[in-house]
Structures are given as C-alpha cells and as structure tokens.
PDB file of N, CA and C in Angstrom:
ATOM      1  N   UNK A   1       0.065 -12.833   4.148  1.00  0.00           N
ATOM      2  CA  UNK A   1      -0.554 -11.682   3.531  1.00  0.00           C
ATOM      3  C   UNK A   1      -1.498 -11.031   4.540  1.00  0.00           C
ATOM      4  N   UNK A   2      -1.399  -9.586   4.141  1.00  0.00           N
ATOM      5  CA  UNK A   2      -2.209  -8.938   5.636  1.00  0.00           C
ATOM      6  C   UNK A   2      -3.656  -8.634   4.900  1.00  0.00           C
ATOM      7  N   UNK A   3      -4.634  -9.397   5.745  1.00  0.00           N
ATOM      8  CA  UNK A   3      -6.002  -9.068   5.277  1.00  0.00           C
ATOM      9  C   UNK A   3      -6.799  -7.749   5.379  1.00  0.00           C
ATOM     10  N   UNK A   4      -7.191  -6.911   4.392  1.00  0.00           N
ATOM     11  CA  UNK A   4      -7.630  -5.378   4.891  1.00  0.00           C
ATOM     12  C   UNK A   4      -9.073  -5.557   3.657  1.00  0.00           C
ATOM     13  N   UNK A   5      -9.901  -5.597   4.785  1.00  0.00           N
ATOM     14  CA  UNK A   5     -11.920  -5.238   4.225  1.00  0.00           C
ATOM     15  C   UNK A   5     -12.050  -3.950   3.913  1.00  0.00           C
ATOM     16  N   UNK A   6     -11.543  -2.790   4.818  1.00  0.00           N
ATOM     17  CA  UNK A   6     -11.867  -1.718   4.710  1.00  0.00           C
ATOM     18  C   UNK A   6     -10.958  -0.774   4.719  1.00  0.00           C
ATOM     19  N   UNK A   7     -10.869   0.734   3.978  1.00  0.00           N
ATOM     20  CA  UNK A   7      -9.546   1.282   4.273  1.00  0.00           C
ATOM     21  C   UNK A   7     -10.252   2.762   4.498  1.00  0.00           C
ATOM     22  N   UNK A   8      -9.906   3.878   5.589  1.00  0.00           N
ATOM     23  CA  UNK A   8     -10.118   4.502   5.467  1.00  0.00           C
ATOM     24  C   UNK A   8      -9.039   6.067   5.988  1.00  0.00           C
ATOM     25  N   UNK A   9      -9.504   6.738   5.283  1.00  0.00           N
ATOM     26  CA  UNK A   9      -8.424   8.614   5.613  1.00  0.00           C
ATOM     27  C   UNK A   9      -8.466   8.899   6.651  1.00  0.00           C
ATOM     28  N   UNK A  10      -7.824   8.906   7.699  1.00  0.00           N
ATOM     29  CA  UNK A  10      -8.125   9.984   8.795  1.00  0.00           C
ATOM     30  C   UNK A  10      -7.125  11.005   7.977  1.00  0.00           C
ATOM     31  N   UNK A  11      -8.222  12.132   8.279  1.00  0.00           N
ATOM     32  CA  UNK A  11      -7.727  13.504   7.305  1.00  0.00           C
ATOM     33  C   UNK A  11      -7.229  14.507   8.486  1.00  0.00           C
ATOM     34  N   UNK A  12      -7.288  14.303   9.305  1.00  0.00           N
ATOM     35  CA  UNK A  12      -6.723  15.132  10.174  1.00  0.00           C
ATOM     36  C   UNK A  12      -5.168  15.376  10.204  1.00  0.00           C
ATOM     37  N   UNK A  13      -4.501  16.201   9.922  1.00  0.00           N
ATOM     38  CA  UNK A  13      -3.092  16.192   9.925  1.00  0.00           C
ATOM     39  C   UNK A  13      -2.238  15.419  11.270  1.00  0.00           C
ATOM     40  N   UNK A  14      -1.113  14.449  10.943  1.00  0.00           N
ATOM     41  CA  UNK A  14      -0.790  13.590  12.099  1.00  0.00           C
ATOM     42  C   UNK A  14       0.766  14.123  12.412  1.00  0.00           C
ATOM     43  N   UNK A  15       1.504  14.145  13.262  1.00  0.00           N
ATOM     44  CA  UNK A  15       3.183  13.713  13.409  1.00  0.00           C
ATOM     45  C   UNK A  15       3.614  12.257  12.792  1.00  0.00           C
ATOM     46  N   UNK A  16       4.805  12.578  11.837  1.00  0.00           N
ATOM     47  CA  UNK A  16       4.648  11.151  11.241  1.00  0.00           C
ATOM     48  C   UNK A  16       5.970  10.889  12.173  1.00  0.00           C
ATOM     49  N   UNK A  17       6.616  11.189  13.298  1.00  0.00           N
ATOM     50  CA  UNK A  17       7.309  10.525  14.236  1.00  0.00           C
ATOM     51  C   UNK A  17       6.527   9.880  14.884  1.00  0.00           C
ATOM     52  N   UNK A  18       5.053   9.820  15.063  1.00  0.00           N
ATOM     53  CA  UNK A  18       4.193   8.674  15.836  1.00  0.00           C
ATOM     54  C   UNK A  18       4.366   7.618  14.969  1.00  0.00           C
ATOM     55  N   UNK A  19       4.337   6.760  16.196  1.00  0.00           N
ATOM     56  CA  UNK A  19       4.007   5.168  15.896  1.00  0.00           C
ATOM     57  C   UNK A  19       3.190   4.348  15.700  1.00  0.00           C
ATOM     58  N   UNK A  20       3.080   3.553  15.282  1.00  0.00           N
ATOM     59  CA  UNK A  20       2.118   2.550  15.454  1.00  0.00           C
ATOM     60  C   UNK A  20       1.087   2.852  16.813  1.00  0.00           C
ATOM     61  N   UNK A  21       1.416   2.560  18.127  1.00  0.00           N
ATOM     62  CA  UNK A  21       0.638   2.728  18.905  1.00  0.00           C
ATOM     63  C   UNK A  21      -0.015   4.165  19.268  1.00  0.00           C
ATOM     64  N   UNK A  22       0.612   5.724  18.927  1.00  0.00           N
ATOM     65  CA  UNK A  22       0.064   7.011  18.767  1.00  0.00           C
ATOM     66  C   UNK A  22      -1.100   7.072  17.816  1.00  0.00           C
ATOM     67  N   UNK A  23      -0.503   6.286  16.606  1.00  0.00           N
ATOM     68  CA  UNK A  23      -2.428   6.128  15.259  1.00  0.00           C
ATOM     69  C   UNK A  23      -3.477   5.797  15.840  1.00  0.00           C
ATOM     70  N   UNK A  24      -2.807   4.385  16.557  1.00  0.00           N
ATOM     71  CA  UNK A  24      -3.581   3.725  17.111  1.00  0.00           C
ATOM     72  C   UNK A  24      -4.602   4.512  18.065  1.00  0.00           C
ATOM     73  N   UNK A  25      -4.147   5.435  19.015  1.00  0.00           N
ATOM     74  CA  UNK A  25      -4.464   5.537  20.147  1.00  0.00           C
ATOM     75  C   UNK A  25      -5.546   7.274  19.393  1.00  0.00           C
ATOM     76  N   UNK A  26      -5.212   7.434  17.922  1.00  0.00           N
ATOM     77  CA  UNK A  26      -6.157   8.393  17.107  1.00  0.00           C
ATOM     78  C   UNK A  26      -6.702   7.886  16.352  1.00  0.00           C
ATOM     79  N   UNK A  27      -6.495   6.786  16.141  1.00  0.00           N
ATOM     80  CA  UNK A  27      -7.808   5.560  15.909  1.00  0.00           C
ATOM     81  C   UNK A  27      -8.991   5.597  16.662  1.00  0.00           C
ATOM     82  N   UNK A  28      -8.693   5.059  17.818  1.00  0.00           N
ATOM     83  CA  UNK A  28      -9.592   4.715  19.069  1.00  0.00           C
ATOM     84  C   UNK A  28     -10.161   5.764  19.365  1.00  0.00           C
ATOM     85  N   UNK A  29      -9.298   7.353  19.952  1.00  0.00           N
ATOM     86  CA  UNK A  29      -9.904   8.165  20.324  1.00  0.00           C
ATOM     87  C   UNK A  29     -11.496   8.715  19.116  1.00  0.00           C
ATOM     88  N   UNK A  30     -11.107   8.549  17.584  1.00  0.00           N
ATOM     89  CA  UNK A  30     -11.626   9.036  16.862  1.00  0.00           C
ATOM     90  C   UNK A  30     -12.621   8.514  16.417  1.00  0.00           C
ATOM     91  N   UNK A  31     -12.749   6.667  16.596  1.00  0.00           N
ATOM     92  CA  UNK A  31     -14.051   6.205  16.169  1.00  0.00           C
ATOM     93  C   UNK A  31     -14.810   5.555  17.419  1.00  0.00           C
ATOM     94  N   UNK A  32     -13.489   5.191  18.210  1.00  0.00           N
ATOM     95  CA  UNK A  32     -14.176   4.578  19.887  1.00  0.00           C
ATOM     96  C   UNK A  32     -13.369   3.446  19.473  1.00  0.00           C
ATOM     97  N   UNK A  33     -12.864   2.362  18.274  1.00  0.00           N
ATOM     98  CA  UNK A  33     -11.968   1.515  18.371  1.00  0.00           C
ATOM     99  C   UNK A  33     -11.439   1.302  17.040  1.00  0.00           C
ATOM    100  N   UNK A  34     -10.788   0.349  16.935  1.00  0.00           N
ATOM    101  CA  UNK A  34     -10.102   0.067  15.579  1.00  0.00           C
ATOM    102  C   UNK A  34     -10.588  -1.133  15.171  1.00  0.00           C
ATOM    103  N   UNK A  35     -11.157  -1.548  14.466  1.00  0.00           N
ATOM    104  CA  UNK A  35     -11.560  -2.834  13.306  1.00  0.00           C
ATOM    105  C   UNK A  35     -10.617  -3.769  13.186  1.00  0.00           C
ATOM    106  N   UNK A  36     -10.966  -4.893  13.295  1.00  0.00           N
ATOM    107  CA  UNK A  36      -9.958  -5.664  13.371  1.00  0.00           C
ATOM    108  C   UNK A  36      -9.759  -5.714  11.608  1.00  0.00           C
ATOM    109  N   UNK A  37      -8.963  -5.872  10.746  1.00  0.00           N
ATOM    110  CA  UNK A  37      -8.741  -5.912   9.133  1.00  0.00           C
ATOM    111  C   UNK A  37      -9.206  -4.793   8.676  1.00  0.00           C
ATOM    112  N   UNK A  38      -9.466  -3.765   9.277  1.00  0.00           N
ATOM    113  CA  UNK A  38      -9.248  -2.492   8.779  1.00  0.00           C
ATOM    114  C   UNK A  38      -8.166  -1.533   8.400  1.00  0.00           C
ATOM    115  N   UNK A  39      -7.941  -1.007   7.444  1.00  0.00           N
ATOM    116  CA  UNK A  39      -6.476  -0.365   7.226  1.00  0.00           C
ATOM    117  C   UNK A  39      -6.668   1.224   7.800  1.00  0.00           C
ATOM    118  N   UNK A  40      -6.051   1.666   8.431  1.00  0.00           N
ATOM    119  CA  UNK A  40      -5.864   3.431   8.471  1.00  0.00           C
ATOM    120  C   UNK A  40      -4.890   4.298   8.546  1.00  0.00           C
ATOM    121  N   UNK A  41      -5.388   5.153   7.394  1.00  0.00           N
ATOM    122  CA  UNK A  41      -4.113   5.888   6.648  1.00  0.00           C
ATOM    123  C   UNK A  41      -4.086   7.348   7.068  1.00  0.00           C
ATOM    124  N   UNK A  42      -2.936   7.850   7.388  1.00  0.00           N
ATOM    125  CA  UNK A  42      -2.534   9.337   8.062  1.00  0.00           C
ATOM    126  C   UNK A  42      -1.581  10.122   7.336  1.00  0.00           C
ATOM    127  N   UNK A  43      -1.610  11.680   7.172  1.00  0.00           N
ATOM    128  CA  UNK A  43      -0.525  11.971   6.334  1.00  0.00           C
ATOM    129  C   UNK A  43      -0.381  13.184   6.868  1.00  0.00           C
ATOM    130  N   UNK A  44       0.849  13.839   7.078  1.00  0.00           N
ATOM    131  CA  UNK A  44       0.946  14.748   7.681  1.00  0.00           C
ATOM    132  C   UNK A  44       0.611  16.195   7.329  1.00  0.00           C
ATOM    133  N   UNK A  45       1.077  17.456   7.568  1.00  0.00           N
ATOM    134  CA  UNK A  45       0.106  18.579   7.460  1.00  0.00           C
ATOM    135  C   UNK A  45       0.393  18.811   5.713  1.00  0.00           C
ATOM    136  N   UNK A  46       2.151  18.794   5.466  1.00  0.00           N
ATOM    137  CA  UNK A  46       2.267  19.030   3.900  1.00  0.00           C
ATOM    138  C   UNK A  46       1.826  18.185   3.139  1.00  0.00           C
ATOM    139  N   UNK A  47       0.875  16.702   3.656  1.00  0.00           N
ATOM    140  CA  UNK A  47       0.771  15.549   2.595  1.00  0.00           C
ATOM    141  C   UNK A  47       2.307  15.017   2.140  1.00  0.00           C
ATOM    142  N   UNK A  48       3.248  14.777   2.495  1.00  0.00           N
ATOM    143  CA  UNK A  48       3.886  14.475   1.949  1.00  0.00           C
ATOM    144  C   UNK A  48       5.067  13.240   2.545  1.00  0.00           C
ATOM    145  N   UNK A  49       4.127  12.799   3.400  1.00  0.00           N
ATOM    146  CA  UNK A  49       4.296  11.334   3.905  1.00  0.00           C
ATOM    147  C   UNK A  49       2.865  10.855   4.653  1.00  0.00           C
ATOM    148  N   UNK A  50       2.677   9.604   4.131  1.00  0.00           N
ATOM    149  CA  UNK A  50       1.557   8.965   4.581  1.00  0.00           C
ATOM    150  C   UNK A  50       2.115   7.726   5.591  1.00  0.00           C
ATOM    151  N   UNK A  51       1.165   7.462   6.458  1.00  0.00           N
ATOM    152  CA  UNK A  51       1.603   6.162   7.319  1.00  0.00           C
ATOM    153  C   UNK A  51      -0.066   5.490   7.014  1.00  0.00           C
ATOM    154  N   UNK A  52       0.154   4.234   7.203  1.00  0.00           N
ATOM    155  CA  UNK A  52      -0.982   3.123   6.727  1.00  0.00           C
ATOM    156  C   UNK A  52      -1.028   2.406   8.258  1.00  0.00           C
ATOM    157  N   UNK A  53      -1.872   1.964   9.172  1.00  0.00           N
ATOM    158  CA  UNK A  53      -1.693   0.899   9.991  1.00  0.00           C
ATOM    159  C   UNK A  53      -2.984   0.224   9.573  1.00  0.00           C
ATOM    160  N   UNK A  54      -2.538  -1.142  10.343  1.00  0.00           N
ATOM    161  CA  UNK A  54      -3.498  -2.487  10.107  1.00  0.00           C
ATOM    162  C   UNK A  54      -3.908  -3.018  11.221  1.00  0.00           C
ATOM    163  N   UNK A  55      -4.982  -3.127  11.917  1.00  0.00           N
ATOM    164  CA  UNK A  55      -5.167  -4.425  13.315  1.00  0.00           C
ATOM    165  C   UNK A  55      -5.401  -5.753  12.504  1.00  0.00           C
ATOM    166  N   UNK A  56      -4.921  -6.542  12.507  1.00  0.00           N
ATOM    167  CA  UNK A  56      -5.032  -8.142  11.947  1.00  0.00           C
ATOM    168  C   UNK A  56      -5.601  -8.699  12.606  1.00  0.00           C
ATOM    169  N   UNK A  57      -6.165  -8.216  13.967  1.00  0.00           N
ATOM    170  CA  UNK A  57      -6.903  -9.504  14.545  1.00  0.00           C
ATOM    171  C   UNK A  57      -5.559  -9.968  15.715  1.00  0.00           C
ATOM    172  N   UNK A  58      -4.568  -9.655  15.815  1.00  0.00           N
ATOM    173  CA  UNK A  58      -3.577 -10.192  16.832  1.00  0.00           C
ATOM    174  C   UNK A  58      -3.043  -9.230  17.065  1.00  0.00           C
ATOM    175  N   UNK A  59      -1.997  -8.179  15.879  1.00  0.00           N
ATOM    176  CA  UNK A  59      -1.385  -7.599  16.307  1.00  0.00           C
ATOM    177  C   UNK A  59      -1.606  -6.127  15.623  1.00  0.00           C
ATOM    178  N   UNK A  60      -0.748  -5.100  15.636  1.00  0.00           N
ATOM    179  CA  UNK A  60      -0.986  -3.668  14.690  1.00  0.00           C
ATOM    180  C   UNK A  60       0.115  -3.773  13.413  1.00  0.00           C
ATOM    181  N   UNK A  61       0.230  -3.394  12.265  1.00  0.00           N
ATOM    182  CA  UNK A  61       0.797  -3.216  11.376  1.00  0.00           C
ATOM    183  C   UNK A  61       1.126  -1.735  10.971  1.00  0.00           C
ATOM    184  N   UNK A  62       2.414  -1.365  11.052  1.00  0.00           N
ATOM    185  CA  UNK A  62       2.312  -0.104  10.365  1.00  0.00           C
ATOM    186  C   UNK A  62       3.268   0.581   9.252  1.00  0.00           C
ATOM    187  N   UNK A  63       2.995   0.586   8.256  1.00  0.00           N
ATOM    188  CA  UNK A  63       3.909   0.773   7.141  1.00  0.00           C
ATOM    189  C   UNK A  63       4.028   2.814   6.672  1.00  0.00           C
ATOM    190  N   UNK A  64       5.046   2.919   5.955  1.00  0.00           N
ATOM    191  CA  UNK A  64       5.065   4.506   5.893  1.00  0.00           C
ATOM    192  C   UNK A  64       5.505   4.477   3.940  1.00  0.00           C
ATOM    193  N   UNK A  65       4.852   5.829   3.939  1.00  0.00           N
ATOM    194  CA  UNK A  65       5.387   5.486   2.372  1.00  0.00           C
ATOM    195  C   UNK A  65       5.676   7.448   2.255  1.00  0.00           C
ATOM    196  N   UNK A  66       6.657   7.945   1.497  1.00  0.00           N
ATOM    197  CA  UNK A  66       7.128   9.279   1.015  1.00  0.00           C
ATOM    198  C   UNK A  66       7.290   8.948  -0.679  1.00  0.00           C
ATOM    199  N   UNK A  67       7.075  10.176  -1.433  1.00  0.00           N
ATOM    200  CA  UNK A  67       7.413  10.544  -2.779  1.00  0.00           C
ATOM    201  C   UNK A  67       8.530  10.926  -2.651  1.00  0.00           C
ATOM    202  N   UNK A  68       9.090  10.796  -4.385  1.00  0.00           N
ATOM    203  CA  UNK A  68      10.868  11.698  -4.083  1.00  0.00           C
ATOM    204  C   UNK A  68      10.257  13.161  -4.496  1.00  0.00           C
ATOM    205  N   UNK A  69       9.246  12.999  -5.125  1.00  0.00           N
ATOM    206  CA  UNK A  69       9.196  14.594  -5.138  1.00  0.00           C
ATOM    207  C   UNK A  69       7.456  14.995  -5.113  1.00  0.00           C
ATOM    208  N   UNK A  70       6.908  15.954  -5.000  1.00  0.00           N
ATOM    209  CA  UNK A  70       5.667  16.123  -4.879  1.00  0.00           C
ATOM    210  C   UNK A  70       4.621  16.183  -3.588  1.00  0.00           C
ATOM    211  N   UNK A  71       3.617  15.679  -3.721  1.00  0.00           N
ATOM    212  CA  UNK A  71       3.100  15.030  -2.446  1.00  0.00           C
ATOM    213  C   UNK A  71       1.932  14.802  -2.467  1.00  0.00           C
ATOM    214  N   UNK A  72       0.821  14.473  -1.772  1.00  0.00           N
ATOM    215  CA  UNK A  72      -0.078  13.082  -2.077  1.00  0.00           C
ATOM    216  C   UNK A  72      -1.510  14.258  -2.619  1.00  0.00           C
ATOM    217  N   UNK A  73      -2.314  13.487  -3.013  1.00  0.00           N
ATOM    218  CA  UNK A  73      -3.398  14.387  -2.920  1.00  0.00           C
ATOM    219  C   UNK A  73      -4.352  14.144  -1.788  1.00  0.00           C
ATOM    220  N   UNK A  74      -4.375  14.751  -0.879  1.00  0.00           N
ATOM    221  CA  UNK A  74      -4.892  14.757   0.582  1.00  0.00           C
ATOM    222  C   UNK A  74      -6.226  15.139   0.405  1.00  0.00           C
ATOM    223  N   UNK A  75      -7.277  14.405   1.130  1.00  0.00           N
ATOM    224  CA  UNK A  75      -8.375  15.184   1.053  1.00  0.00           C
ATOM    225  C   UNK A  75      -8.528  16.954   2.013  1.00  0.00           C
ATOM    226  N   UNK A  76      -9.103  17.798   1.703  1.00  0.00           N
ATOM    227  CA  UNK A  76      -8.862  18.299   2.322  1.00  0.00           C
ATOM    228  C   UNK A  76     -10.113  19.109   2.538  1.00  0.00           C
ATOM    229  N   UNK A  77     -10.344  20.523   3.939  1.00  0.00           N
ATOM    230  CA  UNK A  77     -11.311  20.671   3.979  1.00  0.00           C
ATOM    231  C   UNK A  77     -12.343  20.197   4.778  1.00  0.00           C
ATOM    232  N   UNK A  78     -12.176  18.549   5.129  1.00  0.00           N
ATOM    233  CA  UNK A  78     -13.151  17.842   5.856  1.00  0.00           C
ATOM    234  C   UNK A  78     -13.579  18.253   7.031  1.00  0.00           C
ATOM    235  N   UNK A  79     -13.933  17.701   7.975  1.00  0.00           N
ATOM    236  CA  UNK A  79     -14.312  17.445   9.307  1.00  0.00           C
ATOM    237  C   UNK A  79     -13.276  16.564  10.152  1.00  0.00           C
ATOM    238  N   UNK A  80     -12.159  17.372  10.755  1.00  0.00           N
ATOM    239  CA  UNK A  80     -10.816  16.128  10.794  1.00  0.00           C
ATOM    240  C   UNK A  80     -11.556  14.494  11.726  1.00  0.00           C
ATOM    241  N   UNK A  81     -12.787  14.773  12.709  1.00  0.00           N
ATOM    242  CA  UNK A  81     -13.336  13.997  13.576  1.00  0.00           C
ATOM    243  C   UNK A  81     -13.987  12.488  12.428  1.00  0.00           C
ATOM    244  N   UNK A  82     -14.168  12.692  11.099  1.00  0.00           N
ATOM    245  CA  UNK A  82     -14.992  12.196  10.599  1.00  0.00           C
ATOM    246  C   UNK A  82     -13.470  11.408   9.418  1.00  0.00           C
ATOM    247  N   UNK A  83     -13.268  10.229   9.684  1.00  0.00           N
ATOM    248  CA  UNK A  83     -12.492   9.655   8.474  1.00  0.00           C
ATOM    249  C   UNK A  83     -13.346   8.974   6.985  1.00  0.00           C
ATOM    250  N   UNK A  84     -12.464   9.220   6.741  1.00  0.00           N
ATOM    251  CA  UNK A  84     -13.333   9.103   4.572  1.00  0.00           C
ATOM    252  C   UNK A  84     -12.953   7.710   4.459  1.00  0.00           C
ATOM    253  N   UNK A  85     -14.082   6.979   3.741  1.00  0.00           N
ATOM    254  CA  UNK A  85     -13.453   5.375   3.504  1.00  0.00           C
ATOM    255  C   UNK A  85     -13.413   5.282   1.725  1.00  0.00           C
ATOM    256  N   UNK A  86     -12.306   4.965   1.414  1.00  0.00           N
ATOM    257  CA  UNK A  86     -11.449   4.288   0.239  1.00  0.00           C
ATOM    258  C   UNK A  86     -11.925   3.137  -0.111  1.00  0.00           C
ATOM    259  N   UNK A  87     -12.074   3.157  -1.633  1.00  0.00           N
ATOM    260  CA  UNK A  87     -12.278   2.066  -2.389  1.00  0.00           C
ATOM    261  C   UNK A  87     -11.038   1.330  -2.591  1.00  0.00           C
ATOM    262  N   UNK A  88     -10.818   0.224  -2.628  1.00  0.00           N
ATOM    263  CA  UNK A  88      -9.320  -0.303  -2.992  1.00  0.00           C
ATOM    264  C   UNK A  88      -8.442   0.743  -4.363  1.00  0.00           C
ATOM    265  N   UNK A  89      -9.037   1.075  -5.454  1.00  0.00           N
ATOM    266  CA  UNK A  89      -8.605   1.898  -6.264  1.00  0.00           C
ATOM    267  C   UNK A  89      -8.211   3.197  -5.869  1.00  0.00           C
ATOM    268  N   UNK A  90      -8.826   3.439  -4.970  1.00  0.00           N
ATOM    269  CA  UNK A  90      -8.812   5.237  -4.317  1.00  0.00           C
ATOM    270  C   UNK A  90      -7.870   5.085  -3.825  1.00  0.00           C
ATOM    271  N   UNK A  91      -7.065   3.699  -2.685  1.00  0.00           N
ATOM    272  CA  UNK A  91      -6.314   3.480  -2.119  1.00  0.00           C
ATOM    273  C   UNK A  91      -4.812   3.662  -2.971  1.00  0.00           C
ATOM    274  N   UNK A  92      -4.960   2.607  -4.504  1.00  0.00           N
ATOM    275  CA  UNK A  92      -3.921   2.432  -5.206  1.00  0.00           C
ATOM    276  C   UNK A  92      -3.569   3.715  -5.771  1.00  0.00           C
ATOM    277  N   UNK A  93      -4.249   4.501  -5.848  1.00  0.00           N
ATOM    278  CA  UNK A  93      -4.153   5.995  -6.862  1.00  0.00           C
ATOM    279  C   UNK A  93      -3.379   6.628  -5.591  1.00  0.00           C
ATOM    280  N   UNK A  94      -3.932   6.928  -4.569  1.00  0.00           N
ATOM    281  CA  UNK A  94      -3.486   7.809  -3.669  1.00  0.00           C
ATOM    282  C   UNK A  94      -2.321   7.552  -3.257  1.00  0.00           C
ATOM    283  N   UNK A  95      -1.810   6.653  -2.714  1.00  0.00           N
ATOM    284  CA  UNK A  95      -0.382   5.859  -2.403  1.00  0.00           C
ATOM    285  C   UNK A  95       1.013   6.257  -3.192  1.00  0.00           C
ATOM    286  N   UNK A  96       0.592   6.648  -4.727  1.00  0.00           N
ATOM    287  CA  UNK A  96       1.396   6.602  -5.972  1.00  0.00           C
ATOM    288  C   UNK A  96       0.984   7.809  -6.360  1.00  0.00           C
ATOM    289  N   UNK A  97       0.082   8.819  -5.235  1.00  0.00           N
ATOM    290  CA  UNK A  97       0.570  10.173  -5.424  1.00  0.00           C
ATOM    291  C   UNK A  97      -0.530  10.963  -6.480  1.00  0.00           C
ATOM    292  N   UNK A  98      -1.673   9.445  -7.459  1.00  0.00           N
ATOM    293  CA  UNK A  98      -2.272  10.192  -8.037  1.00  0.00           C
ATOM    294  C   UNK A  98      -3.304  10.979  -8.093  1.00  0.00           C
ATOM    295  N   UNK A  99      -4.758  12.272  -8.546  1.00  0.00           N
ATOM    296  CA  UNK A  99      -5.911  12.270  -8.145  1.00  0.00           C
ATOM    297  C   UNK A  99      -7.128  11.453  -7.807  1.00  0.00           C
ATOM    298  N   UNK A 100      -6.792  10.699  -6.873  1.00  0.00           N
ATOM    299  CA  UNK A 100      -7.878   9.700  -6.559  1.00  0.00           C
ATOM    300  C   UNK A 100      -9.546  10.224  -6.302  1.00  0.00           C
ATOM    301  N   UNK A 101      -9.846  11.306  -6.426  1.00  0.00           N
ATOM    302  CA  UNK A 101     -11.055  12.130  -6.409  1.00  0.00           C
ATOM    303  C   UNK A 101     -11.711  11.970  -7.386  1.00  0.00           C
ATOM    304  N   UNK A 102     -11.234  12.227  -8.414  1.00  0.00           N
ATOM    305  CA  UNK A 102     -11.356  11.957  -9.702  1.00  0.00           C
ATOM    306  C   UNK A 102     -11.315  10.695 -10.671  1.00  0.00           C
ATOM    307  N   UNK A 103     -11.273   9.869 -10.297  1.00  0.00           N
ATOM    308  CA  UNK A 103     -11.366   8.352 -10.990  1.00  0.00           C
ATOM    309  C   UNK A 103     -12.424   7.972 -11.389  1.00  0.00           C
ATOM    310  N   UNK A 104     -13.687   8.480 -10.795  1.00  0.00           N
ATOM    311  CA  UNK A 104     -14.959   8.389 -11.938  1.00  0.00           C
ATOM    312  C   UNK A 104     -14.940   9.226 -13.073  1.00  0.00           C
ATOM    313  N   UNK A 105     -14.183  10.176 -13.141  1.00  0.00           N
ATOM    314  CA  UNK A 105     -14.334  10.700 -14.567  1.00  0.00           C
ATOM    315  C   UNK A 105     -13.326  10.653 -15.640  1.00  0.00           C
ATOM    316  N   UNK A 106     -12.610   9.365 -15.288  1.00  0.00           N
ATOM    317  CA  UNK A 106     -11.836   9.229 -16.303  1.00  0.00           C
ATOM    318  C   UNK A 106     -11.845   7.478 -16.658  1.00  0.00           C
ATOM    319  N   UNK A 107     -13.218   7.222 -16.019  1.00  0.00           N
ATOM    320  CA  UNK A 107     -13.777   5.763 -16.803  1.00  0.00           C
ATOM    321  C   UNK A 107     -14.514   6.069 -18.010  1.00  0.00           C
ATOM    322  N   UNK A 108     -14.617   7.454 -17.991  1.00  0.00           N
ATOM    323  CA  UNK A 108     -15.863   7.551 -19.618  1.00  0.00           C
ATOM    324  C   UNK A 108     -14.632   8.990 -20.400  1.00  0.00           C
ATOM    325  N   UNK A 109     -15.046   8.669 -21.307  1.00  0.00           N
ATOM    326  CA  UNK A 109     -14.819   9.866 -22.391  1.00  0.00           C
ATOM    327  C   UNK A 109     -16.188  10.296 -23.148  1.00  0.00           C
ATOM    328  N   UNK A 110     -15.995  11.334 -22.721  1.00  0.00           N
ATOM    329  CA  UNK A 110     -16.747  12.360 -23.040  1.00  0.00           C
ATOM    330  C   UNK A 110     -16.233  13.654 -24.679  1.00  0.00           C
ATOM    331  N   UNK A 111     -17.449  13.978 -25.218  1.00  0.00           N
ATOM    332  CA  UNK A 111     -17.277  15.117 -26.493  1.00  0.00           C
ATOM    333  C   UNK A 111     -16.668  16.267 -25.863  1.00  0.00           C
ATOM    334  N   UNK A 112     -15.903  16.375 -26.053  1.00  0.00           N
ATOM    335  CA  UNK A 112     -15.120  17.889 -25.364  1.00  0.00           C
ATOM    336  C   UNK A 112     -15.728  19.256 -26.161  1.00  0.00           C
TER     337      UNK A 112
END
C-alpha cells in the first residue's frame, strides 16, 4: 500500500503526455523538492484528465484517472506557482469528478 500524509493541486495547467519524471521535475521546480509520501495531482487545461504522482521514499508513483463524460472541478483562478493542499475527502470528491469546494456546506442543513 502506497503511503500518502499529504496531497496537494498543482493548479497550473500540465501536458498529460508528461510523465512521471516531467511532474516530477514541476514538482521540484515549483516547491524546490518533492516530499517523500506526498501525493501530487495535475490536470490539464480542460480538467478533464488528472495525473496523481507519489515519492514513497524509494521510488515515484504515477497514476492517471479520465471521466467518460464531464470533467473535474479544477480549482481555478489561483496563483499557478502556489499548489492547494487537500484534505483526504477533497481528494475523494475531486477524483469522482465531484464539487469538492463545497463539502463544508453540505455537512449541515440549513432553513431554506
């Protein structure tokens, strides 16, 4: 099982023909290095494929995930230099395409 402490957006739009070692190397350029059990997630300009990589401590991990239809909810707007860090939930929502922005306001119900 691959161990991940922290997960965070690089929001900057990526080529999802890069590899593992291209994230990597917009990893590094972007924070100065990569975390070892840190996850980082990239998605291209339409949102509509994300790539995830992992440093484990030995080696890089890099997995890709597409919708059949739609596409992710991307943060957008940011500072592309500055990546956003994910709660494990923010992670599970976003992956499966849903508003992960919004997940504090749909722990309460409220009087409409």
């Amino acid at each position: 099982m691959i161990r991940i402490d922290a997960l965070w957006a690089c929001t900057a739009p990526v080529d999802m023909r890069a590899g593992a070692d291209r994230l990597l190397a917009c990893v590094v350029q972007t924070l100065g290095a990569a975390q070892a059990h840190h996850g980082y997630l990239f998605a291209n300009a339409r949102a509509t494929r994300v790539k995830l990589i992992v440093h484990d401590g030995w080696g890089v991990w890099c997995a890709a995930r597409r919708l059949n239809a739609g596409h992710f909810v991307w943060p957008r707007g940011l500072e592309s230099s500055t990546p956003l860090a994910l709660t494990q939930e923010q992670f599970d929502a976003l992956v499966v395409g849903l508003p992960w922005q919004r997940l504090h306001e749909r722990r309460v119900i409220t009087r409409v």
